[in-house]
PDB file of N, CA and C in Angstrom:
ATOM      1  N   UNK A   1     -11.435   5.687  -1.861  1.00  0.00           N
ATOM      2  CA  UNK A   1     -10.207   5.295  -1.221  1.00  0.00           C
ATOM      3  C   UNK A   1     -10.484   4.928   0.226  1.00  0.00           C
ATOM      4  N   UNK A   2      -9.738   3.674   0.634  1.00  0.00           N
ATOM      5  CA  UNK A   2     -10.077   3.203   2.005  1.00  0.00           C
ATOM      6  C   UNK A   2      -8.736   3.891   2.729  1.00  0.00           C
ATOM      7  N   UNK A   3      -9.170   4.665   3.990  1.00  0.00           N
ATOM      8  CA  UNK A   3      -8.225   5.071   4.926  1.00  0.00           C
ATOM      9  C   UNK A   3      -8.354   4.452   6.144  1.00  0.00           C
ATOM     10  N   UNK A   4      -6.859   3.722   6.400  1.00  0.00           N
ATOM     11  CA  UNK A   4      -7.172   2.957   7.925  1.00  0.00           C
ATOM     12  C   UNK A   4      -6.358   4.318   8.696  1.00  0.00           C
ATOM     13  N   UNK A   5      -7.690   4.899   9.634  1.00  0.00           N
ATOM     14  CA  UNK A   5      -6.967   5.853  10.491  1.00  0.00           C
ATOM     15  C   UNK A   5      -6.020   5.301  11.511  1.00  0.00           C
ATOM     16  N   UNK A   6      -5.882   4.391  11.941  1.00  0.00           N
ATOM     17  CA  UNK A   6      -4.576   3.482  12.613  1.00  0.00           C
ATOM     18  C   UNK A   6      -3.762   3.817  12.492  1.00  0.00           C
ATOM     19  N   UNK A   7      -3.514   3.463  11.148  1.00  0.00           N
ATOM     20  CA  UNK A   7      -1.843   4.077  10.426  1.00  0.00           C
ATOM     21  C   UNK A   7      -2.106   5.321  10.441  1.00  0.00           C
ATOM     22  N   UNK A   8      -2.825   6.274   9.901  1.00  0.00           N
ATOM     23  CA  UNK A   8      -2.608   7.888   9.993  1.00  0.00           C
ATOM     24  C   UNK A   8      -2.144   7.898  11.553  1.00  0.00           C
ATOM     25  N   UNK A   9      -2.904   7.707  12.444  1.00  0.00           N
ATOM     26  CA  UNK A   9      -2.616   8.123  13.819  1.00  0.00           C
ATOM     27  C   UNK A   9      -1.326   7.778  14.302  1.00  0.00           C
ATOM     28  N   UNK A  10      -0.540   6.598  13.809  1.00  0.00           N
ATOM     29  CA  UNK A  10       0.389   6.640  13.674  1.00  0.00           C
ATOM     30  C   UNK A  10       1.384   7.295  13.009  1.00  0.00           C
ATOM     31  N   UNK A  11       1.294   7.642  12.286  1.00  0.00           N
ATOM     32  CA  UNK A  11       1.611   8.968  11.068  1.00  0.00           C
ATOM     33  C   UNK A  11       2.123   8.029  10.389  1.00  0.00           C
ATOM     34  N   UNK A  12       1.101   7.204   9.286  1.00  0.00           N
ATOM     35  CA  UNK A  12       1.670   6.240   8.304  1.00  0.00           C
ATOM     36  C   UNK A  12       0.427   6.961   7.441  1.00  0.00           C
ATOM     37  N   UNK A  13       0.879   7.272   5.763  1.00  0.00           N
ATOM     38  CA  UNK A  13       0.274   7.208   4.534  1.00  0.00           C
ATOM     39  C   UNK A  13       0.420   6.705   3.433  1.00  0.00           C
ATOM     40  N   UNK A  14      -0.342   6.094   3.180  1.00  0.00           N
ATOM     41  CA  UNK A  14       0.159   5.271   1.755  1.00  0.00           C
ATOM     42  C   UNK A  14       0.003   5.814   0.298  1.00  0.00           C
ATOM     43  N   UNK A  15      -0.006   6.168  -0.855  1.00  0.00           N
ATOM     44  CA  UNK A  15      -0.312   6.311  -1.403  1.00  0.00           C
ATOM     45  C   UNK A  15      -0.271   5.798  -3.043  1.00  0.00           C
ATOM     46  N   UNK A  16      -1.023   5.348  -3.657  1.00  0.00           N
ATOM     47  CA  UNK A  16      -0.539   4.701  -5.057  1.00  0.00           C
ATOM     48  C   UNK A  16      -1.410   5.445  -5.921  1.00  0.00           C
ATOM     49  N   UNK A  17      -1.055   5.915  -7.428  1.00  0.00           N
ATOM     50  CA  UNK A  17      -0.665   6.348  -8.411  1.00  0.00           C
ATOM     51  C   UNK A  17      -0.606   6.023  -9.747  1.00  0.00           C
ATOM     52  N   UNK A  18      -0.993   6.187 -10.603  1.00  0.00           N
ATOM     53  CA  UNK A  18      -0.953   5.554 -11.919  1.00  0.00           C
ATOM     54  C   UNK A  18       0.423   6.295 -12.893  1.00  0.00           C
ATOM     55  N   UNK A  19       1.336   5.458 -13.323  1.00  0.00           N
ATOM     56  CA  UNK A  19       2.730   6.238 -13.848  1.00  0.00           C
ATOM     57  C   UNK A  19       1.953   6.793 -15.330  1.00  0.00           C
ATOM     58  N   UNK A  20       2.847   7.827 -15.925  1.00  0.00           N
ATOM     59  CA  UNK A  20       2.510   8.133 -17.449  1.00  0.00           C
ATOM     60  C   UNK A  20       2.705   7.267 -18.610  1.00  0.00           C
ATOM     61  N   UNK A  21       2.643   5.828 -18.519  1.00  0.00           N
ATOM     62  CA  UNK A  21       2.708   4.769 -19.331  1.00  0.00           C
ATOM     63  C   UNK A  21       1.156   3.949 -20.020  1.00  0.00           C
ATOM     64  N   UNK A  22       1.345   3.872 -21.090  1.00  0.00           N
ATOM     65  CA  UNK A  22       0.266   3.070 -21.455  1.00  0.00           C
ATOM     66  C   UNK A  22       0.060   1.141 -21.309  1.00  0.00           C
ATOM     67  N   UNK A  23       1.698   1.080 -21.803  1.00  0.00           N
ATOM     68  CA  UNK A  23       1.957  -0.158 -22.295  1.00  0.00           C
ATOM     69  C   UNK A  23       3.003  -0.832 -21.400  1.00  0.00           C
ATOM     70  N   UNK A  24       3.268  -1.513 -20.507  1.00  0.00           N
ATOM     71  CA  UNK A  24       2.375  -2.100 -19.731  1.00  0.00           C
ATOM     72  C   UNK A  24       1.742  -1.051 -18.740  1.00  0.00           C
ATOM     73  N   UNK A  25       0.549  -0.757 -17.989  1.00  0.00           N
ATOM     74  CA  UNK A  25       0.265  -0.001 -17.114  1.00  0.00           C
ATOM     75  C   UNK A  25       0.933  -0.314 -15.986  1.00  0.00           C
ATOM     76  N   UNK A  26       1.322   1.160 -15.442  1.00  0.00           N
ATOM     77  CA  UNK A  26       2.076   0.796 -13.851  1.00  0.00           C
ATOM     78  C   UNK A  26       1.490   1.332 -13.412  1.00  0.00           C
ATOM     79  N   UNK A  27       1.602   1.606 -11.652  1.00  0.00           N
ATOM     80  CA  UNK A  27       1.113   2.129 -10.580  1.00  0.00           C
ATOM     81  C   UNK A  27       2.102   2.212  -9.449  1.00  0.00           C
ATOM     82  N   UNK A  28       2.721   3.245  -8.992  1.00  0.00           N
ATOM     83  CA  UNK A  28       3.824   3.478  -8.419  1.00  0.00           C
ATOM     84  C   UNK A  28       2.934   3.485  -6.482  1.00  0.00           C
ATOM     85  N   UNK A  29       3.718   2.762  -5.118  1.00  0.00           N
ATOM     86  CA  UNK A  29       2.946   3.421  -4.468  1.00  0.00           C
ATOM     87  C   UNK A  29       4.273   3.350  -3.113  1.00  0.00           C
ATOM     88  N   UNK A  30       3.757   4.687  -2.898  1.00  0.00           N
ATOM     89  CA  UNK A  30       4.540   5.562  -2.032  1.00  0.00           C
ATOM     90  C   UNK A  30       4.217   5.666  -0.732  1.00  0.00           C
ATOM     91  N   UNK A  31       5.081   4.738   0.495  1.00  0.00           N
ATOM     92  CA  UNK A  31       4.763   5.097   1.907  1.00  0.00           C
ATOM     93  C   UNK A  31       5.789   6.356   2.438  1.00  0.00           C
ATOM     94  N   UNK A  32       5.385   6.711   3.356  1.00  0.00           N
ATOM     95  CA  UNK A  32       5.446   7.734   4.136  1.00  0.00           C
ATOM     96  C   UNK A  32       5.374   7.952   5.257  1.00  0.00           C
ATOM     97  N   UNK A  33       6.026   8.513   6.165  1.00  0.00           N
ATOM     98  CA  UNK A  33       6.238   8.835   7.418  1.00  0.00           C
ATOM     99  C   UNK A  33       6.426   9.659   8.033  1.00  0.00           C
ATOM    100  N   UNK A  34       4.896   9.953   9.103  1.00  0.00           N
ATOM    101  CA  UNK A  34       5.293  11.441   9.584  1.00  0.00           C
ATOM    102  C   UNK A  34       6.732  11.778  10.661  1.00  0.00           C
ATOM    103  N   UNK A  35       7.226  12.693   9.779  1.00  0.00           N
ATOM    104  CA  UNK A  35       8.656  13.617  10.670  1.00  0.00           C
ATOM    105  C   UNK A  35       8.051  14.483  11.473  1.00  0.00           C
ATOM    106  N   UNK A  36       9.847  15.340  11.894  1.00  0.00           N
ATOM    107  CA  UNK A  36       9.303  16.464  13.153  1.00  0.00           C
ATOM    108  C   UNK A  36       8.487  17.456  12.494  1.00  0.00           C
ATOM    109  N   UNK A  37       9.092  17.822  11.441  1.00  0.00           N
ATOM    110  CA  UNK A  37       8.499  18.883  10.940  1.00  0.00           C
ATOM    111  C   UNK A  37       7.807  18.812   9.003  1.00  0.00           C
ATOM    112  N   UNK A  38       7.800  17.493   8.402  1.00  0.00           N
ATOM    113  CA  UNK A  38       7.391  17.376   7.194  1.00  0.00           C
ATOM    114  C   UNK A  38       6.666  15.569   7.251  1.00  0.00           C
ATOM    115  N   UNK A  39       6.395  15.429   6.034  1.00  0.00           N
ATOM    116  CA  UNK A  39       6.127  13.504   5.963  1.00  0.00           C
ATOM    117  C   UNK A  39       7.705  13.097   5.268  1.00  0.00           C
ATOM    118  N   UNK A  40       7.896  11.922   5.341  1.00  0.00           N
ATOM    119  CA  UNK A  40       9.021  11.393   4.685  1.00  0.00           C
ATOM    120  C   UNK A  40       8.945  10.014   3.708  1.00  0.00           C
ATOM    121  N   UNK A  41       9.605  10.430   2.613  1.00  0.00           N
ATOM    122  CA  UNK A  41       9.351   8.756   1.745  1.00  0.00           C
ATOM    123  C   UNK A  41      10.413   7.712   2.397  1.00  0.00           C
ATOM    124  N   UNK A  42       9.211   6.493   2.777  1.00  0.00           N
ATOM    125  CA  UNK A  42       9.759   5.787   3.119  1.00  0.00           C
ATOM    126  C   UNK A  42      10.080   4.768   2.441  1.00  0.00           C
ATOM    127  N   UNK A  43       9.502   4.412   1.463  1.00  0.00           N
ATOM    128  CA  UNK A  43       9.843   3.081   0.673  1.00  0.00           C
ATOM    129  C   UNK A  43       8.697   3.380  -0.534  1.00  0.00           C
ATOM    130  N   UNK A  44       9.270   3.435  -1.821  1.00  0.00           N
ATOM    131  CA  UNK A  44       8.429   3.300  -3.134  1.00  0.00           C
ATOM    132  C   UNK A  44       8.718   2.343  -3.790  1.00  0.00           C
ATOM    133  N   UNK A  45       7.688   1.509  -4.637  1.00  0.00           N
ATOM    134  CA  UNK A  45       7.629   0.368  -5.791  1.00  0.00           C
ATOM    135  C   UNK A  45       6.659   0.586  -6.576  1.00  0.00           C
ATOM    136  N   UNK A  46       7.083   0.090  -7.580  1.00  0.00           N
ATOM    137  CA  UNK A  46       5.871  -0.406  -8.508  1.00  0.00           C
ATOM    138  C   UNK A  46       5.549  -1.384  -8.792  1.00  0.00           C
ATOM    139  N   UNK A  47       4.025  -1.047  -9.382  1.00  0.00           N
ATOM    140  CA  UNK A  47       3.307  -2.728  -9.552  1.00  0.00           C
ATOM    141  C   UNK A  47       2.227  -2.735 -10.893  1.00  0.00           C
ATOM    142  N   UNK A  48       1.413  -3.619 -10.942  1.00  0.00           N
ATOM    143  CA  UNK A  48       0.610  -3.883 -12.318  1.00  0.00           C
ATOM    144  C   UNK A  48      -0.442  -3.312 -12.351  1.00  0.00           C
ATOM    145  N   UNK A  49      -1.133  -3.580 -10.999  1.00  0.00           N
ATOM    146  CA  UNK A  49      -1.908  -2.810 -10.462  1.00  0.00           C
ATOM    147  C   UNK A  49      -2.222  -2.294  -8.933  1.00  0.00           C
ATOM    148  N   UNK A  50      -3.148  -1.199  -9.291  1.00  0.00           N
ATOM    149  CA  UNK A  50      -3.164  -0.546  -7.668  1.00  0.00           C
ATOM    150  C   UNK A  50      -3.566  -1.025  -6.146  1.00  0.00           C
ATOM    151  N   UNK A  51      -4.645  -2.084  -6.537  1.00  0.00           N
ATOM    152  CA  UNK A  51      -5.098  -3.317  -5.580  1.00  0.00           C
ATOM    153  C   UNK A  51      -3.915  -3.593  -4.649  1.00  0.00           C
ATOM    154  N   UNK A  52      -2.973  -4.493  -5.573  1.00  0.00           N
ATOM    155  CA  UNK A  52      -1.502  -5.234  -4.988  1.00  0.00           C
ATOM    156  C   UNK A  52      -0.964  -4.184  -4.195  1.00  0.00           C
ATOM    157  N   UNK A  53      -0.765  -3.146  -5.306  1.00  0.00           N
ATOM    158  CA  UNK A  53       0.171  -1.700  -4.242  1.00  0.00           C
ATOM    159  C   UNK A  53      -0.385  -1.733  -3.158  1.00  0.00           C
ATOM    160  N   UNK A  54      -1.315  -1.264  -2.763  1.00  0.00           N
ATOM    161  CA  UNK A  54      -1.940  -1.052  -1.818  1.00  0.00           C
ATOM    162  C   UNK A  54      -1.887  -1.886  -0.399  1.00  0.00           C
ATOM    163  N   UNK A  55      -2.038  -2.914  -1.071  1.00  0.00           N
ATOM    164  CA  UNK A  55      -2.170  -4.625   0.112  1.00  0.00           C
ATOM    165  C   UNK A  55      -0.370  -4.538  -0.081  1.00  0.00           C
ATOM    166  N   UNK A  56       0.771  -4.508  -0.644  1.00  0.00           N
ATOM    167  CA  UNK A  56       1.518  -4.353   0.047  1.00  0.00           C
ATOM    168  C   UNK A  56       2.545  -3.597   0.910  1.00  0.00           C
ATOM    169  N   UNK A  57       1.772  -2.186   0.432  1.00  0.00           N
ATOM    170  CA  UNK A  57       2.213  -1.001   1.617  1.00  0.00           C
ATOM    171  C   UNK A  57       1.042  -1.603   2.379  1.00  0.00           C
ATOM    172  N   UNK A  58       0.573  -1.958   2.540  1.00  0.00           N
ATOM    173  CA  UNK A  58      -0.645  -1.994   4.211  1.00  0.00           C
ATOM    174  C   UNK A  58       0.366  -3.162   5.209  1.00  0.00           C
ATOM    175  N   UNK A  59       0.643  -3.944   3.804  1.00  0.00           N
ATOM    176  CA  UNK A  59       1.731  -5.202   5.132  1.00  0.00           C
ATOM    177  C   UNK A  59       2.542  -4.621   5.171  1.00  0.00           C
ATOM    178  N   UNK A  60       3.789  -3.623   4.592  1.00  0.00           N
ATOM    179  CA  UNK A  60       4.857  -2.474   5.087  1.00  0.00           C
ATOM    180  C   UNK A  60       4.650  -2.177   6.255  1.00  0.00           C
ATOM    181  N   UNK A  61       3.775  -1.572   6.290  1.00  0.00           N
ATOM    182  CA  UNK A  61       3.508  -0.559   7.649  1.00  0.00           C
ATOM    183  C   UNK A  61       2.542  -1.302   8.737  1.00  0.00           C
ATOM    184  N   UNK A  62       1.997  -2.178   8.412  1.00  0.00           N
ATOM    185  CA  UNK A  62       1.502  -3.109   9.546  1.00  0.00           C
ATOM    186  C   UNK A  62       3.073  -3.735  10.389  1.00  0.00           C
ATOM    187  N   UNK A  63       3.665  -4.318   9.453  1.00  0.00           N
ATOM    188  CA  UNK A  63       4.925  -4.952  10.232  1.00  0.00           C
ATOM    189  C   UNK A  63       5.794  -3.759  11.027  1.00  0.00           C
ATOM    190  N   UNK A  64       5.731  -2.399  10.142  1.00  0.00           N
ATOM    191  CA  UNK A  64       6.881  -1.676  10.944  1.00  0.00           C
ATOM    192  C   UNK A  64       5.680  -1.021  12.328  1.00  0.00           C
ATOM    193  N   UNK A  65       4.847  -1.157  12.525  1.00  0.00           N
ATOM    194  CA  UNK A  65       3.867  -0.966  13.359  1.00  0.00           C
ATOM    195  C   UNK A  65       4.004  -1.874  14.777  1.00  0.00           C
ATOM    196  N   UNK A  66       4.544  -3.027  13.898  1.00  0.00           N
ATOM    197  CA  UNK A  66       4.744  -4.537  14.710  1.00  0.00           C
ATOM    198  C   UNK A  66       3.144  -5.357  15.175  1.00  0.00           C
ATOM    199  N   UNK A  67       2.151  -4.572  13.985  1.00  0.00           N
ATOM    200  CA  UNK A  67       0.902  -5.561  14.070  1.00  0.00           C
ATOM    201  C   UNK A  67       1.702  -6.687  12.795  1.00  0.00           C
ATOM    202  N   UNK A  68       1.052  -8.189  13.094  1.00  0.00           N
ATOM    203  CA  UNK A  68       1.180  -9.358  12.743  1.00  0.00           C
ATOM    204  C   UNK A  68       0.398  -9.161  10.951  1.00  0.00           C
ATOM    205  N   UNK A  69       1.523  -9.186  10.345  1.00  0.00           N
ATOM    206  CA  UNK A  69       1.494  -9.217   9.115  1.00  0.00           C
ATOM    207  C   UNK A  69       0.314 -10.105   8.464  1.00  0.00           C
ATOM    208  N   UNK A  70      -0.485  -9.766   7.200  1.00  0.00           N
ATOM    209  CA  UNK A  70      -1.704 -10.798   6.996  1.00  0.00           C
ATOM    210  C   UNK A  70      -0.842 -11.892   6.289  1.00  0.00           C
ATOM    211  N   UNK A  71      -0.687 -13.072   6.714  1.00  0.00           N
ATOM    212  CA  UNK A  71      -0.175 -14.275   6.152  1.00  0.00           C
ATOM    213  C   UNK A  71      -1.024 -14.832   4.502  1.00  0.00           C
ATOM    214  N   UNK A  72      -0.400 -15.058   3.708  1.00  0.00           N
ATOM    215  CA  UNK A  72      -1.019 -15.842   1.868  1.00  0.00           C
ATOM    216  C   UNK A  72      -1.746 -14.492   1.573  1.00  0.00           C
ATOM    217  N   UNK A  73      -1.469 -13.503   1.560  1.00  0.00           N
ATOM    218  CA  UNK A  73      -2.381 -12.313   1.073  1.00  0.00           C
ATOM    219  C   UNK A  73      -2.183 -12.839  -0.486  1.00  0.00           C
ATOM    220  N   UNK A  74      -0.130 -12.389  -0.499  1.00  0.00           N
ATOM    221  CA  UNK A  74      -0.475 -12.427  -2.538  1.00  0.00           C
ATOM    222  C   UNK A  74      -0.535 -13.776  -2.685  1.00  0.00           C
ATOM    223  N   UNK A  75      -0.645 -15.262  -2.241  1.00  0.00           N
ATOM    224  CA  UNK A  75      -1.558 -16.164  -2.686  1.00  0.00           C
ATOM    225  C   UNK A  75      -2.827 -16.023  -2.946  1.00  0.00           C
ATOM    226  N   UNK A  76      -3.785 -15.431  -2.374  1.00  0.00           N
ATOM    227  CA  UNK A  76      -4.915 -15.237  -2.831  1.00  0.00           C
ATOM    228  C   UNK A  76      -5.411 -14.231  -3.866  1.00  0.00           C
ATOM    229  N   UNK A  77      -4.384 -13.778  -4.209  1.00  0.00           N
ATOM    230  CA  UNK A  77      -4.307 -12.602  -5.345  1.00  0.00           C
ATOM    231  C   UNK A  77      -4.100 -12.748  -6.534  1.00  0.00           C
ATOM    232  N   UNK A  78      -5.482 -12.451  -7.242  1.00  0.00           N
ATOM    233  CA  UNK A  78      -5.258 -13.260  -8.972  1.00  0.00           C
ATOM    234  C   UNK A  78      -5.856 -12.073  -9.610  1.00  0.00           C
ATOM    235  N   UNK A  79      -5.659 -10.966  -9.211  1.00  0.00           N
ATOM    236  CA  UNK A  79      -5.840  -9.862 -10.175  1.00  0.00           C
ATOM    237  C   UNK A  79      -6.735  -8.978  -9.184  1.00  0.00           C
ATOM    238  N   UNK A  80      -7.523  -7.932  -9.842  1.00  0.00           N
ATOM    239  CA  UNK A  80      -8.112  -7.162  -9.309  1.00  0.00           C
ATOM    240  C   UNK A  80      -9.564  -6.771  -9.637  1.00  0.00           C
ATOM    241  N   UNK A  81     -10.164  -8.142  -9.987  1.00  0.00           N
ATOM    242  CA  UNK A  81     -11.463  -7.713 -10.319  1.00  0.00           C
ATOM    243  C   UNK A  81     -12.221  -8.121  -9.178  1.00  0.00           C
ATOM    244  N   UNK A  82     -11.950  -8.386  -7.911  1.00  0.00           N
ATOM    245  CA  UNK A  82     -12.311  -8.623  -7.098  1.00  0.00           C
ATOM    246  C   UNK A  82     -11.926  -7.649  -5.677  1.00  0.00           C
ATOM    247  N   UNK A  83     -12.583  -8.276  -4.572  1.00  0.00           N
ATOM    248  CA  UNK A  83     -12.596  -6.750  -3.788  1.00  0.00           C
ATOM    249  C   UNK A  83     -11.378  -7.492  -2.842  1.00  0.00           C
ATOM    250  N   UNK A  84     -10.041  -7.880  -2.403  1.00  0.00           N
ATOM    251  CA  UNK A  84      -9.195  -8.608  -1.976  1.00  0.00           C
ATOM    252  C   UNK A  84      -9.052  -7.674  -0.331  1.00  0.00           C
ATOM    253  N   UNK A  85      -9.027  -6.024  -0.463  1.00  0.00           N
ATOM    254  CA  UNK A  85      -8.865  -5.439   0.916  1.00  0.00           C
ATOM    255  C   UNK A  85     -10.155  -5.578   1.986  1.00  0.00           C
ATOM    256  N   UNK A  86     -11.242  -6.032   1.385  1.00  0.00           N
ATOM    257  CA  UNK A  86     -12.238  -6.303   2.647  1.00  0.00           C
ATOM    258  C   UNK A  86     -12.602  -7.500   2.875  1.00  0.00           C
ATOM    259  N   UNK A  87     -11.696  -8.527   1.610  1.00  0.00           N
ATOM    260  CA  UNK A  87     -11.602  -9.643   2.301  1.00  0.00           C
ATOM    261  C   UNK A  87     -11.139 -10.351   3.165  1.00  0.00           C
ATOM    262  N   UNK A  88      -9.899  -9.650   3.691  1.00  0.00           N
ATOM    263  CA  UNK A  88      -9.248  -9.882   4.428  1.00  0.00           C
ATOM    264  C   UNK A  88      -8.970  -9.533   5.898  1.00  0.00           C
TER     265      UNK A  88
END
């Protein structure tokens, strides 16, 4: 798992998940935000796969960060047999 300590230090965590489904496979992924005294869910979705989740909680919390969102990410996104987060 890649951790951008950025967002932690900000108190941002992402996390994605595989649901109890076979048919179609999901992957649920869950941002978060550190509070005064706990983390908080900030926004959950699901997706096909965990790749996508991932790349789009990273643009979530890049924008609420107010770093400049990665522009054609899911254009360049044709599945996940490829490595798409260090391409970018």
């Amino acid at each position: 798992m890649k951790i951008d300590y950025e967002m932690l230090r900000a108190g941002w965590w992402i996390k994605v998940s595989p649901l109890a489904k076979i048919n179609p496979e999901t992957w649920i992924c869950s941002i978060y935000k550190k509070g005064k005294v706990s983390w908080i869910t900030e926004e959950c979705k699901d997706f096909s796969n965990p790749e996508k989740a991932y790349m789009w909680a990273r643009q979530y919390v890049r924008k609420q960060m107010g770093d400049t969102p990665i522009q054609g990410w899911e254009d360049k996104y044709d599945g996940w047999e490829g490595d798409l987060i260090n391409q970018l």
